[in-house]
C-alpha atoms as a PDB file:
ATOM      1  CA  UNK A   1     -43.145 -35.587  -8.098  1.00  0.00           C
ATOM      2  CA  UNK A   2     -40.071 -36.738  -6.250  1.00  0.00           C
ATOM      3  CA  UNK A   3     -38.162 -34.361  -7.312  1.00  0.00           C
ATOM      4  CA  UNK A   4     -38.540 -30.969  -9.222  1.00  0.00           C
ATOM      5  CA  UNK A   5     -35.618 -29.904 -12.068  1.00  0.00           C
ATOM      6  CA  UNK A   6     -35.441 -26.824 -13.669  1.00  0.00           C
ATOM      7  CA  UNK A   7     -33.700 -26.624 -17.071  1.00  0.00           C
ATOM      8  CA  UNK A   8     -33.185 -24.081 -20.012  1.00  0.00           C
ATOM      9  CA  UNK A   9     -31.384 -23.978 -23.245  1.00  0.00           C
ATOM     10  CA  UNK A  10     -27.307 -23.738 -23.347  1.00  0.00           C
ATOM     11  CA  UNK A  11     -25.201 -21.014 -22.952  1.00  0.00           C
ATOM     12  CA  UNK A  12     -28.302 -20.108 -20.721  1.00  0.00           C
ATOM     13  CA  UNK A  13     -29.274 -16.070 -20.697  1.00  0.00           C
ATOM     14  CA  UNK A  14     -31.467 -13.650 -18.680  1.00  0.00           C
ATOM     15  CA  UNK A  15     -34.499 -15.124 -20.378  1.00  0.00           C
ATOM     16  CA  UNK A  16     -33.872 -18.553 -20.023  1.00  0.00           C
ATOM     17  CA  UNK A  17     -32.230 -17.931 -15.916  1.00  0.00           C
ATOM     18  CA  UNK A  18     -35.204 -15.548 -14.978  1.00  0.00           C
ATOM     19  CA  UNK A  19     -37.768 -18.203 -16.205  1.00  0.00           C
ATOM     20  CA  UNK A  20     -36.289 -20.929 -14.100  1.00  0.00           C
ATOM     21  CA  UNK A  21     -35.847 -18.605 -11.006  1.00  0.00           C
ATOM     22  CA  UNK A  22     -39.985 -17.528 -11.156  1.00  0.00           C
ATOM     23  CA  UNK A  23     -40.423 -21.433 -12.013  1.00  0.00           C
ATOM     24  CA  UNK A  24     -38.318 -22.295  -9.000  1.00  0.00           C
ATOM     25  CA  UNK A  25     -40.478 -19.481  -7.304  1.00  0.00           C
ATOM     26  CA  UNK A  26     -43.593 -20.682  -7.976  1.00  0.00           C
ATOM     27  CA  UNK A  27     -42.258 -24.381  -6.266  1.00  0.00           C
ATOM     28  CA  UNK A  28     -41.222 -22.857  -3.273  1.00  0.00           C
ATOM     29  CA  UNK A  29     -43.828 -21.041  -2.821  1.00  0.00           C
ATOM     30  CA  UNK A  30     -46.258 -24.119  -3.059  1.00  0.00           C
ATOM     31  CA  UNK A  31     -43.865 -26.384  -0.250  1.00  0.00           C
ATOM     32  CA  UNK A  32     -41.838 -27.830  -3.065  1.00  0.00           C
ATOM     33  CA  UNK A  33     -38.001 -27.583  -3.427  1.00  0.00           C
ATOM     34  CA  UNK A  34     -36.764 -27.008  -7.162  1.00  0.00           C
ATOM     35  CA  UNK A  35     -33.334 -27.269  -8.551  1.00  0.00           C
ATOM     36  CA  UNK A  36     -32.020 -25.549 -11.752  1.00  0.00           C
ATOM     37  CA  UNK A  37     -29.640 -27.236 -14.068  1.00  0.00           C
ATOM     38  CA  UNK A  38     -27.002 -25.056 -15.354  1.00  0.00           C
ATOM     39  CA  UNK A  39     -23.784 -24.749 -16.670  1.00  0.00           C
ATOM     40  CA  UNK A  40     -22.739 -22.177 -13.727  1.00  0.00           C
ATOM     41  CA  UNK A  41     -19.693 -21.953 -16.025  1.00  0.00           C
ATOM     42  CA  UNK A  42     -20.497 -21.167 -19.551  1.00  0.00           C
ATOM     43  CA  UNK A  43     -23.731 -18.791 -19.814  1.00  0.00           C
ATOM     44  CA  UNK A  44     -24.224 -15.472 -20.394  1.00  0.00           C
ATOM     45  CA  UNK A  45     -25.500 -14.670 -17.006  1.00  0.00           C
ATOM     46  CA  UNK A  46     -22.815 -14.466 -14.883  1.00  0.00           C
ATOM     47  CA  UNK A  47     -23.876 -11.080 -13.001  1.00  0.00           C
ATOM     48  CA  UNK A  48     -27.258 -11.987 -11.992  1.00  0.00           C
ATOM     49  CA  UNK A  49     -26.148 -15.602 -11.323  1.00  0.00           C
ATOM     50  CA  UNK A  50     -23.404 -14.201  -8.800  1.00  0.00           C
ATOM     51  CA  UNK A  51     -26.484 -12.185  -7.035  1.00  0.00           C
ATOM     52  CA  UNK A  52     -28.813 -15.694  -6.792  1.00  0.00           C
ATOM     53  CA  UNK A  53     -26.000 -17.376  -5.379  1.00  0.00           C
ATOM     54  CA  UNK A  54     -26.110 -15.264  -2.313  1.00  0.00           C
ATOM     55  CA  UNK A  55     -29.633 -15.259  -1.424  1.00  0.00           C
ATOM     56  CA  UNK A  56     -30.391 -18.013   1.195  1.00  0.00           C
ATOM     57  CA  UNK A  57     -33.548 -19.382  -0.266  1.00  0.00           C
ATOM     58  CA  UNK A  58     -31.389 -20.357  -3.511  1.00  0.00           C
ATOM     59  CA  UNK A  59     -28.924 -22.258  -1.096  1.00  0.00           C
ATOM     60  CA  UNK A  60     -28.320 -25.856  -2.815  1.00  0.00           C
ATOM     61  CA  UNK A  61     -30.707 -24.495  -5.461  1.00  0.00           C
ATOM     62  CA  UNK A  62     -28.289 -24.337  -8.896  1.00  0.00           C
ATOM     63  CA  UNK A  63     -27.102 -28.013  -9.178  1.00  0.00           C
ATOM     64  CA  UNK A  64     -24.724 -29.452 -11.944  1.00  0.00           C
ATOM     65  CA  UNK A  65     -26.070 -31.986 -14.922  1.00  0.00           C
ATOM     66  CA  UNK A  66     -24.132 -34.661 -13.017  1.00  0.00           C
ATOM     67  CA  UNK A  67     -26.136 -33.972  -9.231  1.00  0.00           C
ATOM     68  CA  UNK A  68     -29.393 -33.731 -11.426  1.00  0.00           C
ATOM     69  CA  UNK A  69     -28.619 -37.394 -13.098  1.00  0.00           C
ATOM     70  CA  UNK A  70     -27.943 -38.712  -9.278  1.00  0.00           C
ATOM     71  CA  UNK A  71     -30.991 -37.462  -7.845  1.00  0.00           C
ATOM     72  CA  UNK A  72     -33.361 -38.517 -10.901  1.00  0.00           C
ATOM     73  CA  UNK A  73     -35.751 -41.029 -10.804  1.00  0.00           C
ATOM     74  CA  UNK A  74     -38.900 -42.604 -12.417  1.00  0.00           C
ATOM     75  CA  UNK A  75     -41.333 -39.838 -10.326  1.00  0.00           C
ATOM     76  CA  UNK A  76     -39.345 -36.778 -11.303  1.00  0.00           C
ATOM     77  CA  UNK A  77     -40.390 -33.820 -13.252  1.00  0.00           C
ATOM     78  CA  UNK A  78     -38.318 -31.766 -15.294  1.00  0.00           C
ATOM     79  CA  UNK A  79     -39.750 -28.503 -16.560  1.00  0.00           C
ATOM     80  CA  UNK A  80     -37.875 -26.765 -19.770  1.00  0.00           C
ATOM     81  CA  UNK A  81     -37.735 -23.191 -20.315  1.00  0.00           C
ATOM     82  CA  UNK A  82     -37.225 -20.848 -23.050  1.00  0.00           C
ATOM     83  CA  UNK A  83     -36.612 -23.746 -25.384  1.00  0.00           C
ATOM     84  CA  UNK A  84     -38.918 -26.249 -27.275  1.00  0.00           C
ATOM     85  CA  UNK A  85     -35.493 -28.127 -29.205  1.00  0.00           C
ATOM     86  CA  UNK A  86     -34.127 -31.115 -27.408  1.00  0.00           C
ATOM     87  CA  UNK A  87     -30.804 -29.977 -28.984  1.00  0.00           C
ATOM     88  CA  UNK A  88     -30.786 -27.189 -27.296  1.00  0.00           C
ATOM     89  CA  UNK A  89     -31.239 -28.308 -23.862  1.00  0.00           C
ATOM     90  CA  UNK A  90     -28.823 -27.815 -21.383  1.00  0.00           C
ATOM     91  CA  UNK A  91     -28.174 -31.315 -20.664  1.00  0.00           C
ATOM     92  CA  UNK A  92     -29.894 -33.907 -22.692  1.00  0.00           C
ATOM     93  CA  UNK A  93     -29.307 -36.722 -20.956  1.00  0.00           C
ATOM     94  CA  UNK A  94     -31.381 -35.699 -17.696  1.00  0.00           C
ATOM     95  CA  UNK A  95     -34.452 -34.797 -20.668  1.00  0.00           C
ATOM     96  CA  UNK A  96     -34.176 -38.781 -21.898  1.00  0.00           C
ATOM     97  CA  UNK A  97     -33.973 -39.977 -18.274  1.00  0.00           C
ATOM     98  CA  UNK A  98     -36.716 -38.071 -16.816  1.00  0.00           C
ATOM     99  CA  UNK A  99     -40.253 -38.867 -18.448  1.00  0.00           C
ATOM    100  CA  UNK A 100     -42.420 -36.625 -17.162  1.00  0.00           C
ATOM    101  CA  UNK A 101     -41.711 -33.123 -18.929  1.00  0.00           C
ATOM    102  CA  UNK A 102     -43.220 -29.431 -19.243  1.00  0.00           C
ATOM    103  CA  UNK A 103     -42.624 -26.890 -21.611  1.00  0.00           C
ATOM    104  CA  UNK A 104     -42.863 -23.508 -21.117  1.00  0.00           C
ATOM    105  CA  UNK A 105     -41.301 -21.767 -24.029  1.00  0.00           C
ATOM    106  CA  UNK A 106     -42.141 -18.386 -26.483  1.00  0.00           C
ATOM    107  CA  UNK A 107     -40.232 -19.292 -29.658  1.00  0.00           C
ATOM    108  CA  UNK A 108     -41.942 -20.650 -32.778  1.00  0.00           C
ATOM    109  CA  UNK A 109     -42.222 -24.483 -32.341  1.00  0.00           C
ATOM    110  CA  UNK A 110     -39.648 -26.365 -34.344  1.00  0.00           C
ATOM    111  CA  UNK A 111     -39.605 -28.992 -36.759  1.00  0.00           C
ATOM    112  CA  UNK A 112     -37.731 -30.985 -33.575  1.00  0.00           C
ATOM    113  CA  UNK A 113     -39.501 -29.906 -30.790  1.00  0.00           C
ATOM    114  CA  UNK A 114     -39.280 -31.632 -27.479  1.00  0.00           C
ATOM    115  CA  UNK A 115     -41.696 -34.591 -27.636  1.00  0.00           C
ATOM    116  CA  UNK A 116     -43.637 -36.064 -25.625  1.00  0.00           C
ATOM    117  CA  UNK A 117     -44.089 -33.942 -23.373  1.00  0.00           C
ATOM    118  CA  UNK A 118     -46.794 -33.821 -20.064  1.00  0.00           C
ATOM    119  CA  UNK A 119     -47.783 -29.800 -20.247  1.00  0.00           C
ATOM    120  CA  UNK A 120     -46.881 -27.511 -22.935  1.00  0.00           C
ATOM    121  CA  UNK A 121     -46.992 -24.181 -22.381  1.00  0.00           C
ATOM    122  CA  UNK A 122     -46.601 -22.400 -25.622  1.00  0.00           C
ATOM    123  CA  UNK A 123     -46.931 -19.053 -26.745  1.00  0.00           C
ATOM    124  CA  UNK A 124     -45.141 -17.752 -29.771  1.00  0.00           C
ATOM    125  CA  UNK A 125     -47.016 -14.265 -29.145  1.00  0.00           C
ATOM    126  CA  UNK A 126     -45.337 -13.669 -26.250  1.00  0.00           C
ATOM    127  CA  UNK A 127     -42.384 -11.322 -25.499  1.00  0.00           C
ATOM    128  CA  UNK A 128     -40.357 -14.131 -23.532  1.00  0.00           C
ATOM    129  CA  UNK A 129     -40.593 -17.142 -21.147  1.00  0.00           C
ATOM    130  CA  UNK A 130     -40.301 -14.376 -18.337  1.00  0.00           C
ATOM    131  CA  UNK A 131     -43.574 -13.224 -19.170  1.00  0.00           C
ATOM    132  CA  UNK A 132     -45.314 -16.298 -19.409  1.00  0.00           C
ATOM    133  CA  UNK A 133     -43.666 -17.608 -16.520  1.00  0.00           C
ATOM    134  CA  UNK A 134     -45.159 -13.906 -14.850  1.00  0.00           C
ATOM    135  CA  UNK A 135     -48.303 -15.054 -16.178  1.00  0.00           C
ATOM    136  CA  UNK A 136     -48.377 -18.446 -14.383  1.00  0.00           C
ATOM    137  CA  UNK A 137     -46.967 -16.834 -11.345  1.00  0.00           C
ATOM    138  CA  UNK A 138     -50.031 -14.003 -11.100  1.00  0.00           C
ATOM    139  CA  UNK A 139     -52.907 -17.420 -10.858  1.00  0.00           C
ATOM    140  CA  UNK A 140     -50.304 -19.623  -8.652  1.00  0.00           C
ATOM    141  CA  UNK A 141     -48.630 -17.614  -6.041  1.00  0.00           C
ATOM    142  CA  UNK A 142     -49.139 -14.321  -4.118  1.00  0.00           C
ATOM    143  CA  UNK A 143     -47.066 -12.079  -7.096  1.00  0.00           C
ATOM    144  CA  UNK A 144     -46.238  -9.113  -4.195  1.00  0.00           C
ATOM    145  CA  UNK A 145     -44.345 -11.805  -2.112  1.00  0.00           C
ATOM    146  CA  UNK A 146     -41.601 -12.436  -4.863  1.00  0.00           C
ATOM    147  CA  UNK A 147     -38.372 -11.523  -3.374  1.00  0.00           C
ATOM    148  CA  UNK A 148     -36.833  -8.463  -5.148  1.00  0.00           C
ATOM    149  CA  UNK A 149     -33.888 -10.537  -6.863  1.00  0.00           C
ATOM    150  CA  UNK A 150     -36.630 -13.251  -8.263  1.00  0.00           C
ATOM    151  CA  UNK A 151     -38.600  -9.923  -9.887  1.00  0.00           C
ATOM    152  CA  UNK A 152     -35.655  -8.607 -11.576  1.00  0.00           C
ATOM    153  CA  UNK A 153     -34.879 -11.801 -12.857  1.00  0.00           C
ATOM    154  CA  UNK A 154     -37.865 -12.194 -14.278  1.00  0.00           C
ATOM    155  CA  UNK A 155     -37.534  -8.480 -15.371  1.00  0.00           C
ATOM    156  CA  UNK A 156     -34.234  -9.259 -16.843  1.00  0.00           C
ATOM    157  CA  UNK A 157     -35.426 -11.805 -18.884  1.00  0.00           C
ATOM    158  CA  UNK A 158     -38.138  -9.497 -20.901  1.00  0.00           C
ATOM    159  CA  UNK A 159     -36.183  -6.836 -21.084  1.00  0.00           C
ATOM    160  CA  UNK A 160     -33.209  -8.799 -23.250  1.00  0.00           C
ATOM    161  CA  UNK A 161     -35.628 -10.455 -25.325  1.00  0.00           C
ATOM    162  CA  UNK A 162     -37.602  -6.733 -25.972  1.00  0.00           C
ATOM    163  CA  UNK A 163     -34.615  -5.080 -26.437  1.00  0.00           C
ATOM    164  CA  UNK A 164     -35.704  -3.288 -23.584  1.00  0.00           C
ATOM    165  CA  UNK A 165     -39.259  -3.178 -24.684  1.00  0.00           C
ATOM    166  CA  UNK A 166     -38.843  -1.989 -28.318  1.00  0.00           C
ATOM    167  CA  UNK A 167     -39.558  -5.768 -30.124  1.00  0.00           C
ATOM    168  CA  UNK A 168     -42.580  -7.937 -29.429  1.00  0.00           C
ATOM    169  CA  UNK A 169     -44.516  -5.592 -26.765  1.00  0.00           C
END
């Protein structure tokens, strides 16, 4: 791929930010620069967001829809977290542009889902996109040499959709 863009659902939240920090992770990790679409305005992870923002390997990292649309082309990849709705992307118009899509999402598959799609990872059984995205990262990547902040992310992320480990463990 050209390029490498991260994306989750709006209003994103630990799950869907935690995801797309161990995705971004996992590209690093194998020589390839990710970037993660957000709203860095409207989300509900505004504290853990603020602590990314500092750490130098995220530098340039969290991009807006409109950089993402600029930087596009015909050999990018976008990979979707913690959502399998097209409606509930974070920006749609980067899913229609970019043709080449993966999946990697926990929730029941809906009657819209995000079609077609290269790789779809889905797992209704799991707890969270965290943990599946902890799953990839265990057969892809050296786990002990996450960096602190990209654990608790990832941490963050199955502990809100547990409610802290009381629902779906």
């Amino acid at each position: 791929s050209s390029h490498v863009f991260i994306m989750g659902h709006k209003n994103a939240d630990l799950d869907a930010v935690g995801a797309a920090v161990g995705v971004s992770c996992m590209c690093r990790k194998k020589g390839k620069k990710a970037y993660i679409v957000i709203d860095k305005e409207v989300n509900t992870s505004k504290l853990l967001l603020e602590e990314i923002y500092r750490v130098p390997e995220y530098e340039g990292v969290f991009i807006s829809e409109q950089d993402a649309m600029l930087l596009c082309d015909n050999r990018s990849t976008l990979i979707v977290v913690d959502t399998n709705r097209p409606d509930q992307v974070e920006y749609m118009p980067l899913l229609e542009t970019i043709s080449q899509v993966c999946v990697i999402d926990h929730h029941r598959r809906a009657a819209d889902y995000i079609d077609p799609v290269t790789v779809n990872f889905h797992a209704p059984y799991a707890s969270s996109a965290c943990e599946m995205v902890t799953e990839i990262l265990q057969y892809t990547t050296n786990i002990m040499s996450l960096a602190k902040l990209e654990a608790e992310a990832l941490y963050a992320g199955m502990v809100i959709d547990t409610k802290s480990f009381t629902f779906k463990t």
